[in-house]
C-alpha atoms as a PDB file:
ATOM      1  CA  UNK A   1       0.000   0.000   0.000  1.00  0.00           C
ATOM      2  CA  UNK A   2       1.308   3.288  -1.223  1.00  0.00           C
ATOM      3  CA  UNK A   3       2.005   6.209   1.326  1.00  0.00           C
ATOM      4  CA  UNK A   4       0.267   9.664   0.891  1.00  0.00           C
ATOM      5  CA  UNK A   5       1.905  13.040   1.588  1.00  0.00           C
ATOM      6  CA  UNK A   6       0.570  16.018   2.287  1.00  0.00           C
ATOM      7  CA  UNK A   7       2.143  19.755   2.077  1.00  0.00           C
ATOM      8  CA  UNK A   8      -0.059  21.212   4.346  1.00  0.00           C
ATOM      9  CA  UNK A   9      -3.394  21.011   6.195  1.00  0.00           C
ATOM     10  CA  UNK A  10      -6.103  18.538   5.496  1.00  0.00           C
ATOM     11  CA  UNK A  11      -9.292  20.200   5.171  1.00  0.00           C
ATOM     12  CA  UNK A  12     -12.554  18.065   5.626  1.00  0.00           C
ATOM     13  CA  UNK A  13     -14.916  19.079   3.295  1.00  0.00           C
ATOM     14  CA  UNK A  14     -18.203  19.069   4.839  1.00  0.00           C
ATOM     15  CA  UNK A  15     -19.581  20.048   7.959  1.00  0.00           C
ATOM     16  CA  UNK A  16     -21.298  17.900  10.062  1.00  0.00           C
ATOM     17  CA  UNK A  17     -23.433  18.361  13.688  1.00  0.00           C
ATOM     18  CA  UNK A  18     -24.420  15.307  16.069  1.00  0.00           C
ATOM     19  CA  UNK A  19     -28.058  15.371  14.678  1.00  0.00           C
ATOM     20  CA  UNK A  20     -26.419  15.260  10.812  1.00  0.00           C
ATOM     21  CA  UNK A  21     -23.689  12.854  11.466  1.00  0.00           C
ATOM     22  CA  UNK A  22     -24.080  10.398   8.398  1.00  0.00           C
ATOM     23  CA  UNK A  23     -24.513   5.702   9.496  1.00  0.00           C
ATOM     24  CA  UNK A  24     -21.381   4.660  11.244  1.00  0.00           C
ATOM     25  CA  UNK A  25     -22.095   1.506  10.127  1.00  0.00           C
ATOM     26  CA  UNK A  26     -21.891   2.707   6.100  1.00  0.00           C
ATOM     27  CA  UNK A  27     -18.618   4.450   7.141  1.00  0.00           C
ATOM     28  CA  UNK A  28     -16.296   2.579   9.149  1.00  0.00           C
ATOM     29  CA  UNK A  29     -12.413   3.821   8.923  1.00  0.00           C
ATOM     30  CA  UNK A  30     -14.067   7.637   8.086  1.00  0.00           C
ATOM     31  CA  UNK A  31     -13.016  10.587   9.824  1.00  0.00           C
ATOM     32  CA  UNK A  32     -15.403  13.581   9.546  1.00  0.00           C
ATOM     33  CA  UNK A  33     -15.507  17.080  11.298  1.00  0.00           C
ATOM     34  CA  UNK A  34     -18.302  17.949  13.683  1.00  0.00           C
ATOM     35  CA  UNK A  35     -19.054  21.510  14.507  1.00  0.00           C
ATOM     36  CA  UNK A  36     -20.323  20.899  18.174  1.00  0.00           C
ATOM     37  CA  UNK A  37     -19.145  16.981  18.174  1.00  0.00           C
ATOM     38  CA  UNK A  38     -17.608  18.133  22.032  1.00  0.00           C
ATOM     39  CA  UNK A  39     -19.904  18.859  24.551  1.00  0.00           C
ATOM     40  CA  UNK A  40     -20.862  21.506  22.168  1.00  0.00           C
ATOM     41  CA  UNK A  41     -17.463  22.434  20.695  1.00  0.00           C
ATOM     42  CA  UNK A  42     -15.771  21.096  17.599  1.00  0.00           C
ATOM     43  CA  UNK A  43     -14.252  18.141  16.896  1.00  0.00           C
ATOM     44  CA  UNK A  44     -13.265  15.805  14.690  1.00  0.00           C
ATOM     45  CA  UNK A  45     -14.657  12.291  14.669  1.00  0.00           C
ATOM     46  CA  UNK A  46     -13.986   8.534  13.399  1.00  0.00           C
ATOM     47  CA  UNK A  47     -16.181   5.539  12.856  1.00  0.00           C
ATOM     48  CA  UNK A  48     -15.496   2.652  14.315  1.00  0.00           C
ATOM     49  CA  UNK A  49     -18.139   0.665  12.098  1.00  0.00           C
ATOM     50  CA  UNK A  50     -20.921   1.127  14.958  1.00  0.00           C
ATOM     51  CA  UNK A  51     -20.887   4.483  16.043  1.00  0.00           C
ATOM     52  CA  UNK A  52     -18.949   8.026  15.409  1.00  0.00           C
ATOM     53  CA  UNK A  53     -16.312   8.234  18.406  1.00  0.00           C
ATOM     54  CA  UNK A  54     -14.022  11.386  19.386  1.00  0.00           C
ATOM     55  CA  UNK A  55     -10.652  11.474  17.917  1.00  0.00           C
ATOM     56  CA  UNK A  56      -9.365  13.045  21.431  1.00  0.00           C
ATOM     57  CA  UNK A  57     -11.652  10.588  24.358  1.00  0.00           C
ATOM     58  CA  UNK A  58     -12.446   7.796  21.580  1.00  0.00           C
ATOM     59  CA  UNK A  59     -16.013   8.629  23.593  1.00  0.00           C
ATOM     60  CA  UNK A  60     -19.152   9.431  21.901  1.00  0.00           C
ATOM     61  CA  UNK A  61     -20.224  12.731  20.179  1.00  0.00           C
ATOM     62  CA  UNK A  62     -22.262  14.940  22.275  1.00  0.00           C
ATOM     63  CA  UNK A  63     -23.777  18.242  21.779  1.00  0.00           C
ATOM     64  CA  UNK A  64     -24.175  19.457  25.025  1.00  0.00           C
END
């Protein structure tokens, strides 16, 4: 498997809040940026094939 490089920041492209978060389960591996994913702050997010998880706690996405 072939390494990728990047020359400067990663940008997700969409915008996502708890209630618009799309199926874990369709998106396992995925990594997608939540605008109030921590206790109402944002965050970005990964699915672990069941649910979408924190990328700092690994705990779930909560908007308050």
């Amino acid at each position: 498997m072939a390494n990728t490089t990047f020359s400067g920041p990663v940008k997700v492209s969409t915008t996502f809040t708890v209630a618009t978060v799309p199926d874990a389960t369709l998106s396992e591996g995925g990594q997608i940026y939540v605008n109030n994913g921590a206790n109402g702050s944002p965050i970005i997010a990964f699915s672990n094939g069941t649910a979408w998880l924190r990328c700092d706690t690994a705990g779930a996405l909560s908007a308050t």
